[in-house]
Protein backbone atom coordinates (compact mmCIF):
# COMPACT_ATOMS: atom_id res chain seq x y z
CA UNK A 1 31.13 6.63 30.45
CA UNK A 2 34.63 5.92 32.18
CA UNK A 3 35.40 7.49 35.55
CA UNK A 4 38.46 8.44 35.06
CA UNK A 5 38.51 12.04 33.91
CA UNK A 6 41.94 14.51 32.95
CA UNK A 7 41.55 17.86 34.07
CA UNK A 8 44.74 20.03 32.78
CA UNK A 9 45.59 23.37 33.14
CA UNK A 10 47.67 25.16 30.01
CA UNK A 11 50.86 26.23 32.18
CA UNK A 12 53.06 27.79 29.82
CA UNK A 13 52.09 31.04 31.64
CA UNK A 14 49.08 32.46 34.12
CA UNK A 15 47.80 31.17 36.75
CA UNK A 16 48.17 27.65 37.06
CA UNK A 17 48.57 26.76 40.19
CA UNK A 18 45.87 28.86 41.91
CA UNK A 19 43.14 26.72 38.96
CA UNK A 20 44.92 23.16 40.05
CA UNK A 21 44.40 24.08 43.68
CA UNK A 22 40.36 24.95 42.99
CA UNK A 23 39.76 21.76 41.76
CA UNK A 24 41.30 20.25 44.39
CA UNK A 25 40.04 21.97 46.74
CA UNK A 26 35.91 21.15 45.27
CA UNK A 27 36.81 17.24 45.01
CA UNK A 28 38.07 17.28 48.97
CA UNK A 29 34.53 18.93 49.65
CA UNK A 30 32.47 16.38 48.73
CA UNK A 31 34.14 12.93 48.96
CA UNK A 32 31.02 11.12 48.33
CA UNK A 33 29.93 12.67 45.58
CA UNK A 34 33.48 12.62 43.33
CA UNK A 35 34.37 9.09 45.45
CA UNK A 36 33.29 7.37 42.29
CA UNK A 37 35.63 9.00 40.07
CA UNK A 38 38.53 9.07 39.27
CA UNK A 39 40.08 12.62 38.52
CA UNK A 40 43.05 13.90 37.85
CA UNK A 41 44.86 17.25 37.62
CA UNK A 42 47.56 17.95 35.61
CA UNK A 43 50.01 20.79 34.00
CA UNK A 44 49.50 20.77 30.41
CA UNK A 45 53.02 21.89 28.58
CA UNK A 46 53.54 19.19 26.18
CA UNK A 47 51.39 17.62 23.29
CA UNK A 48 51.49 14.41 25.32
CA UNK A 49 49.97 15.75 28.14
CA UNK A 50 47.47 17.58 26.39
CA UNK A 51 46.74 14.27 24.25
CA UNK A 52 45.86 13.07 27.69
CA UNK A 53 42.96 15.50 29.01
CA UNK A 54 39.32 15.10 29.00
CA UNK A 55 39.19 18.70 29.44
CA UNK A 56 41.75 21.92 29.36
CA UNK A 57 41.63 25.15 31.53
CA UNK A 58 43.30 27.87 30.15
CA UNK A 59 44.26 30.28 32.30
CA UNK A 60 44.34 34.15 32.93
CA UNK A 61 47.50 36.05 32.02
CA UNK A 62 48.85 37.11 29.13
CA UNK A 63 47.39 35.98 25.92
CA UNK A 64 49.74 37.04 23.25
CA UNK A 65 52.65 35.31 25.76
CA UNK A 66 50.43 32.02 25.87
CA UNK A 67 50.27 31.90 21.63
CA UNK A 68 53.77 32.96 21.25
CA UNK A 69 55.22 30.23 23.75
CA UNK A 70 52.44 27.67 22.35
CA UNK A 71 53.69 28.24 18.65
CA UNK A 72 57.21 28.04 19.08
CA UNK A 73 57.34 25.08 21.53
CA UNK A 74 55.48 23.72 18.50
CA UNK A 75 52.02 23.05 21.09
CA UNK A 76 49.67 25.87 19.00
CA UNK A 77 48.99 23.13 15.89
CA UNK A 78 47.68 20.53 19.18
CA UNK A 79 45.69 23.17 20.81
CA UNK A 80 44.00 23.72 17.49
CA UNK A 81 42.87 19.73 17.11
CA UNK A 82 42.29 19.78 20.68
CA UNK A 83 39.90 22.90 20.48
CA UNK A 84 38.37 21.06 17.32
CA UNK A 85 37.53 17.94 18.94
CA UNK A 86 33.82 18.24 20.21
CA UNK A 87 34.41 15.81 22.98
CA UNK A 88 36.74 17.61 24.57
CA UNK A 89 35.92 20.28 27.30
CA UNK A 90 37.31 23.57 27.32
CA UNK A 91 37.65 26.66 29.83
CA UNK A 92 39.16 30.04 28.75
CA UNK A 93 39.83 32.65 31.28
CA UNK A 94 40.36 35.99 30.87
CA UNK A 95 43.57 35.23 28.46
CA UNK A 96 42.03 32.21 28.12
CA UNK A 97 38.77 33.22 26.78
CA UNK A 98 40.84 36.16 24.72
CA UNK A 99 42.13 32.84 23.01
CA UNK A 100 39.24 30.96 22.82
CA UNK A 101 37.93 33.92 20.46
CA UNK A 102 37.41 33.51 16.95
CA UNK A 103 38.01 37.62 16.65
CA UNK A 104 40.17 39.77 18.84
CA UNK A 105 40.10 43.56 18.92
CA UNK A 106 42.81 45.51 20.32
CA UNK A 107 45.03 42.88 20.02
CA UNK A 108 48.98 42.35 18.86
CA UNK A 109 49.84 41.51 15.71
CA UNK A 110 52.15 38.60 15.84
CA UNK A 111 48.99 37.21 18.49
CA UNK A 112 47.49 33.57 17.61
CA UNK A 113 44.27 32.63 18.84
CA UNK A 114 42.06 28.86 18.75
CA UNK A 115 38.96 30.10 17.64
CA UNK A 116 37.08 27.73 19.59
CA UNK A 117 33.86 30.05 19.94
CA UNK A 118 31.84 31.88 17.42
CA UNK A 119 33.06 35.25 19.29
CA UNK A 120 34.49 38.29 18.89
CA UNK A 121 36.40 39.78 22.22
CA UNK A 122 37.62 43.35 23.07
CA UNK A 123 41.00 42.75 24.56
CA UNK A 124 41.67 44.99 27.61
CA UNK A 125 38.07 46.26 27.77
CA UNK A 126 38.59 47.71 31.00
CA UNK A 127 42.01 49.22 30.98
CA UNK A 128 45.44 47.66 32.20
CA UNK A 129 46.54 45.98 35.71
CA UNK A 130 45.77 49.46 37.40
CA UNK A 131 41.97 49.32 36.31
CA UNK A 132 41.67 46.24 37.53
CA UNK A 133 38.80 45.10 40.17
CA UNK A 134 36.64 43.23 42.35
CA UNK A 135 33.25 43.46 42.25
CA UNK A 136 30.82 40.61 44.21
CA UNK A 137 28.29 39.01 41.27
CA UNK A 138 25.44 36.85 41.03
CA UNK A 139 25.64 33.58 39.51
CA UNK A 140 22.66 32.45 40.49
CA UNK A 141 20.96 32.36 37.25
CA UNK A 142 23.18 29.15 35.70
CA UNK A 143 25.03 27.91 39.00
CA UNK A 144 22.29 27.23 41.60
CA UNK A 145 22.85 29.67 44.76
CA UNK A 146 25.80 31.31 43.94
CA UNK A 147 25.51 34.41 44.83
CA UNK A 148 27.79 37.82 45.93
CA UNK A 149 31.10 35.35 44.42
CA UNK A 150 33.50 37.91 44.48
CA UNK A 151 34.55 38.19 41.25
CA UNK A 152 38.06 39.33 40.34
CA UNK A 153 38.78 41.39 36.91
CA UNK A 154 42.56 42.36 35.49
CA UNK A 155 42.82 43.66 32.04
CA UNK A 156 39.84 41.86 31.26
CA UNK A 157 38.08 41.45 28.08
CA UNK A 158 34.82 41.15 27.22
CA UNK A 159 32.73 39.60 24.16
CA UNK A 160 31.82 42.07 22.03
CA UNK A 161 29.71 40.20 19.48
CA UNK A 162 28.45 36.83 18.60
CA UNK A 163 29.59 35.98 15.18
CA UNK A 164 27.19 35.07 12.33
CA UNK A 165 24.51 35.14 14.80
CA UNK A 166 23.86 39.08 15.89
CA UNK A 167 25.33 42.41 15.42
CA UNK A 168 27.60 44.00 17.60
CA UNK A 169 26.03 42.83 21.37
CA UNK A 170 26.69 46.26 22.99
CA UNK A 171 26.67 48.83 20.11
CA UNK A 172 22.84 49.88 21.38
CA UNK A 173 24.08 50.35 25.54
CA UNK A 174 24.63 54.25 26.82
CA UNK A 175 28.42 53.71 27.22
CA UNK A 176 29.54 50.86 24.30
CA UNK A 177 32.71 49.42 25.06
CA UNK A 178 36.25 50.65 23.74
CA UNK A 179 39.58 49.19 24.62
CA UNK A 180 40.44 51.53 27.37
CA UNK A 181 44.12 50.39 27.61
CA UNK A 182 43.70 50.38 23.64
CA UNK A 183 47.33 49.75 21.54
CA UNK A 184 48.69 52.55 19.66
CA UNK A 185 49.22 49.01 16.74
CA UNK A 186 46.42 47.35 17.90
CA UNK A 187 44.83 45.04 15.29
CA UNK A 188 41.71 43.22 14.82
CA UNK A 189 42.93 39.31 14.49
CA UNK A 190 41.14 36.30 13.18
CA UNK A 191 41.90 32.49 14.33
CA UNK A 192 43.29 30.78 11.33
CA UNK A 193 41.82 27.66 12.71
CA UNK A 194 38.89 26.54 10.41
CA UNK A 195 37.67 24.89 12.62
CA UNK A 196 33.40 26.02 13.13
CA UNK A 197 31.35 25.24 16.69
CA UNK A 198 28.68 23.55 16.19
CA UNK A 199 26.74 25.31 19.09
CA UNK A 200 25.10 28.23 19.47
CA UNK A 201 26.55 30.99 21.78
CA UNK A 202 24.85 31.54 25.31
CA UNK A 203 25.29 34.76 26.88
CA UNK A 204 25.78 33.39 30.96
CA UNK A 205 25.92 36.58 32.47
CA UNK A 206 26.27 40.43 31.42
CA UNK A 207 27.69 43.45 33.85
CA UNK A 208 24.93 46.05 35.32
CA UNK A 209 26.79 47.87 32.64
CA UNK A 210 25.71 45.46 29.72
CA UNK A 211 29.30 44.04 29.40
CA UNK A 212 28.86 40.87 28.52
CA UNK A 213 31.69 38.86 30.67
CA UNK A 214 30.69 35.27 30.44
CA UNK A 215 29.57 32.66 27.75
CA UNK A 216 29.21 28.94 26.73
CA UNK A 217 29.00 27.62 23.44
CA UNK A 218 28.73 23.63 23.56
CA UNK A 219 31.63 22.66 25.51
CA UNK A 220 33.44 25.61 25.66
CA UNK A 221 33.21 27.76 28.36
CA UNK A 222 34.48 31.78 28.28
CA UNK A 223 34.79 34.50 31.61
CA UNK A 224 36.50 37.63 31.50
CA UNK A 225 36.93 37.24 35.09
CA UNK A 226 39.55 34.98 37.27
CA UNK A 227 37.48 32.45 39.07
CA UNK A 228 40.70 30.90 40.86
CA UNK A 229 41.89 34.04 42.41
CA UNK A 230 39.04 34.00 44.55
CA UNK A 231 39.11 31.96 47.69
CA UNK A 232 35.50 30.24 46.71
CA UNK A 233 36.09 27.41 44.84
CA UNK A 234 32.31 26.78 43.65
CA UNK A 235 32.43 28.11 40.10
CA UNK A 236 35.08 25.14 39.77
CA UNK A 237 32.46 22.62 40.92
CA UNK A 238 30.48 23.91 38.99
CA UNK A 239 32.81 23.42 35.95
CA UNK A 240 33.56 19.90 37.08
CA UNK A 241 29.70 18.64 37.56
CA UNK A 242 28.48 20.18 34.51
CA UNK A 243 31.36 20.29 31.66
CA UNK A 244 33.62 17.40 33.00
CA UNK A 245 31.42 15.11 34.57
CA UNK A 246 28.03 15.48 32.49
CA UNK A 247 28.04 12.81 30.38
């Protein structure tokens, strides 16, 4: 294993910055455990970059921006070898794990995604920027004592269904999930990536509601939410101890 580890963030739109200063921010915490390696933080906006990284955050903003900018900077053909190359790590959120997704619902038409995880998402699940919210959520159950994180959610999506595995996930709960901010010419779209995970799908955590808002599948990892808007920075040492560093 080498200890020199590329962490980049996607900026062709979102919030990079806020995701660069996370991981900072968790290495500076614990000198003596990351004092062995050595890892660096980058902006991602050019295949060369990108051909650099050990692992890619894609960030929350807006997901049909991030495809459109991706494809005609000519980036969208790298991010599909990147997302098919099992040795890589990958984060989606919110956009980001609205691109991740092998389906989309509510989404636009000219919108490309990776299809990086057997999913299907529900863009805009909750409504648009004016729906959005904070709610403080326990994490407890996959990242040891994280608890009341206060979890940030802006026209968030959420997964819908695993594919080939289940039927819809939230078809049986009291109040299923519809695209509240849905599109007048919204579409269902598929990834033309044939690229297939060889991983099965684990639900991480799921709303009081049922929603389900995060998942993992290998070494992909999906959340509705916006971990780096918060001012805890322990889901990203999380992310860094057990997708970056793990092996």
């Amino acid at each position: 294993m080498t200890n020199h580890k590329v962490v980049g963030v996607l900026a062709l739109q979102g919030g990079v910055v806020e995701h660069l200063s996370h991981f900072k921010r968790a290495v500076e915490s614990s000198p003596e455990q990351y004092g062995p390696f050595q890892l660096e933080f980058i902006e991602v906006k050019t295949s060369d970059q990108l051909h650099r990284c050990n692992a890619l955050v894609i960030p929350g903003g807006e997901s049909t921006a991030i495809s459109l900018i991706a494809e005609r900077t000519g980036l969208l053909a790298h991010l599909y070898e990147f997302v098919a190359d099992e040795s890589k790590v990958i984060w989606g959120t919110c956009a980001g794990l609205i691109l991740l997704a092998k389906q989309v619902e509510n989404a636009k038409r000219d919108q490309k995604i990776l299809g990086g995880m057997d999913i299907k998402v529900i863009r805009n699940a909750f409504g648009r920027q004016l729906d959005s919210f904070e709610s403080n959520l326990d994490f407890s159950s996959f990242i040891p004592n994280l608890k009341d994180f206060p979890t940030i959610f802006i026209r968030a999506p959420i997964v819908d269904q695993i594919l080939n595995e289940n039927p819809r996930l939230n078809e049986n709960l009291t109040h299923p999930p519809v695209p509240m901010a849905k599109l007048t010419d919204g579409i269902t779209v598929r990834s033309e990536n044939p690229y297939s995970n060889s991983s099965p799908v684990e639900i991480l955590h799921r709303l009081e509601n049922g929603f389900i808002v995060a998942v993992k599948q290998g070494n992909k990892l999906g959340t509705s939410f916006h971990p780096e808007l918060s001012e805890n920075f322990l889901f990203h040492k999380w992310f860094l101890d057990t997708f970056v560093l793990a092996d």
